[in-house]
N, C-alpha and C. Protein backbone atom coordinates (compact mmCIF):
# COMPACT_ATOMS: atom_id res chain seq x y z
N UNK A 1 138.52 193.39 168.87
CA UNK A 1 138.74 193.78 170.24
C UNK A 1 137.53 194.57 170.72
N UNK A 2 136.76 194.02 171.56
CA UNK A 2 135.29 194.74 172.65
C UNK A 2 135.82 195.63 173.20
N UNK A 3 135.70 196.85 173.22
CA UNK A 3 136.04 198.00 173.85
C UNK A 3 135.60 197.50 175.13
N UNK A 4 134.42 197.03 175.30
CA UNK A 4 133.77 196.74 176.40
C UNK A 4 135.27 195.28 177.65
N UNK A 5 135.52 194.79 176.92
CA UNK A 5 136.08 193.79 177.69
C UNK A 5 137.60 194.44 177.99
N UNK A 6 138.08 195.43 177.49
CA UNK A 6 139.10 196.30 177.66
C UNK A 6 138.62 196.98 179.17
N UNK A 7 137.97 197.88 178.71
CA UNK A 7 137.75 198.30 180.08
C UNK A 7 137.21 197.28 181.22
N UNK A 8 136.65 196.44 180.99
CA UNK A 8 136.39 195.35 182.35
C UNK A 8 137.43 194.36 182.48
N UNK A 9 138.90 194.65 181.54
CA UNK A 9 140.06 193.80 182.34
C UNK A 9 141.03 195.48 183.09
N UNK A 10 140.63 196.12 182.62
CA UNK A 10 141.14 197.49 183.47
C UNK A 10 140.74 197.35 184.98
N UNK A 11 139.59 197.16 184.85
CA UNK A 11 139.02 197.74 186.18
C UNK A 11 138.88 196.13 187.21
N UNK A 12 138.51 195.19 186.43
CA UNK A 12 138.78 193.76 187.07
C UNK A 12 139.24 192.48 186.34
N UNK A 13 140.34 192.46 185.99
CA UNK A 13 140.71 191.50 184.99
C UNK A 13 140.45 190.15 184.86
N UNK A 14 140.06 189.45 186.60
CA UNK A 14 139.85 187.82 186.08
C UNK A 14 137.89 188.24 185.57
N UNK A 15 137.47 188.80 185.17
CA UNK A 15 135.83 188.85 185.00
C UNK A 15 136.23 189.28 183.56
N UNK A 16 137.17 189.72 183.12
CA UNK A 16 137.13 190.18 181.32
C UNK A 16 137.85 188.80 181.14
N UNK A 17 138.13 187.83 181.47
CA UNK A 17 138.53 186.45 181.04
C UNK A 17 137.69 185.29 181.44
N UNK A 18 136.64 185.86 182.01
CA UNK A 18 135.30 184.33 182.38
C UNK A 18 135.48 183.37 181.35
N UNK A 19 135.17 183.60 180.29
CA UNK A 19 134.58 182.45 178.79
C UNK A 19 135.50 182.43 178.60
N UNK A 20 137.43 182.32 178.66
CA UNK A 20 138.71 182.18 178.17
C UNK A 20 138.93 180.57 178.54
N UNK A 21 138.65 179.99 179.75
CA UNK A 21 138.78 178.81 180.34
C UNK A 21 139.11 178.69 181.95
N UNK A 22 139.15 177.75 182.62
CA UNK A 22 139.74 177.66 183.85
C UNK A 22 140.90 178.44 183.95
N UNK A 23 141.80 177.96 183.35
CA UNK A 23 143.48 178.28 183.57
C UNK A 23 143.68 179.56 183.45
N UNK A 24 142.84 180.29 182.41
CA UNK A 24 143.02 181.56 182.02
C UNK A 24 142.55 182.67 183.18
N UNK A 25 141.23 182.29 183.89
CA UNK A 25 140.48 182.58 184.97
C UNK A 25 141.78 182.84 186.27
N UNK A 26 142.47 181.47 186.47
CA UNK A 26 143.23 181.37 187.73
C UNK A 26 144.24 181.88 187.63
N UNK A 27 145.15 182.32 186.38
CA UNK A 27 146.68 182.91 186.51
C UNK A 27 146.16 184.22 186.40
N UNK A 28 145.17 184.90 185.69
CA UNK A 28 144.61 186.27 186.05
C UNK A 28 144.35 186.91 187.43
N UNK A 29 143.88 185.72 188.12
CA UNK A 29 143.70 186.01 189.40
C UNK A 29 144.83 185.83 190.34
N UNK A 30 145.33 185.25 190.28
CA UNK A 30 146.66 185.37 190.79
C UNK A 30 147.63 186.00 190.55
N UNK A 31 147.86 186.72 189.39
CA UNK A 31 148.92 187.92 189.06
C UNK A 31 147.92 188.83 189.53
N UNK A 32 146.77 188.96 189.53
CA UNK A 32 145.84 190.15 190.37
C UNK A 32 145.88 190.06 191.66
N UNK A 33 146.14 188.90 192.36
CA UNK A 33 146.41 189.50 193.76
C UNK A 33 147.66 189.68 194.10
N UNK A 34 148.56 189.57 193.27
CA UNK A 34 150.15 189.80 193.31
C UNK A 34 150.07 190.98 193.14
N UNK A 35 149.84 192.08 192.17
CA UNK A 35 149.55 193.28 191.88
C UNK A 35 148.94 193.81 191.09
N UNK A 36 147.83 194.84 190.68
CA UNK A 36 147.07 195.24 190.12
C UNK A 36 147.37 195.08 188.47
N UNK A 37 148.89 195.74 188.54
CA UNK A 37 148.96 195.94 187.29
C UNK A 37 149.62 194.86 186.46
N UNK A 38 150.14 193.54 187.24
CA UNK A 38 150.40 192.00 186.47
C UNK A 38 148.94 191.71 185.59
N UNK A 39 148.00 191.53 186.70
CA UNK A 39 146.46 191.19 186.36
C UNK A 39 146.16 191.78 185.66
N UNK A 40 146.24 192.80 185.01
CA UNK A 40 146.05 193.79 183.77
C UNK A 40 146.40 193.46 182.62
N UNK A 41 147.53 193.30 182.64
CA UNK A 41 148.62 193.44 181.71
C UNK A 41 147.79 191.42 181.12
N UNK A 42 147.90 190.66 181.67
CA UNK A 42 147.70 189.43 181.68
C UNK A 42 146.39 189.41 181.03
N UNK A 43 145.68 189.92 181.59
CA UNK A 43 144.28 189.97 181.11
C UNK A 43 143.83 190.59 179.50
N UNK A 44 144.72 192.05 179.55
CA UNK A 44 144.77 192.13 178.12
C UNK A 44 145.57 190.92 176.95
N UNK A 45 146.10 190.83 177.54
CA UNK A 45 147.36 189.67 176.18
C UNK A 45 145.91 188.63 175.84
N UNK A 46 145.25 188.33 177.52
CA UNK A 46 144.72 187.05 176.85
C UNK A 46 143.13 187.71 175.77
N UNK A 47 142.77 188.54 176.30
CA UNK A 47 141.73 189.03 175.60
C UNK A 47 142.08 189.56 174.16
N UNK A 48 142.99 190.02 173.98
CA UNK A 48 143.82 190.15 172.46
C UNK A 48 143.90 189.15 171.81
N UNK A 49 144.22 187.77 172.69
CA UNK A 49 144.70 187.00 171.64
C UNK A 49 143.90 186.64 170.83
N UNK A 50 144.59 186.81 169.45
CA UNK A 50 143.61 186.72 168.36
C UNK A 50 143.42 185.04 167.80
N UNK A 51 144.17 184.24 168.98
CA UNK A 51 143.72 182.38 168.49
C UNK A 51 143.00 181.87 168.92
N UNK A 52 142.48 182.74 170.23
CA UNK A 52 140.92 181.99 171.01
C UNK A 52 140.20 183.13 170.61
């Protein structure tokens, strides 16, 4: 886990998921304009996941 990509899905979550894929990019961004803290929450799971 990049400390670094932690804090850049804090502060903007679809940009800490660029290199994840399309899909990963667009449901980030869309639970981010739904509310701050969906896009967060979303952004960490995918940056955790330890299978990509």
């Amino acid at each position: 886990m990049n400390i670094f990509r932690v804090l850049l899905a804090i502060i903007c979550p679809p940009l800490s998921v660029i290199d994840k894929g399309c899909g990963s990019i667009l449901i980030t961004f869309l639970l981010w304009l739904c509310g701050w803290v969906p896009g967060v929450i979303a952004a960490l799971v995918i940056v955790n996941n330890p299978k990509r």
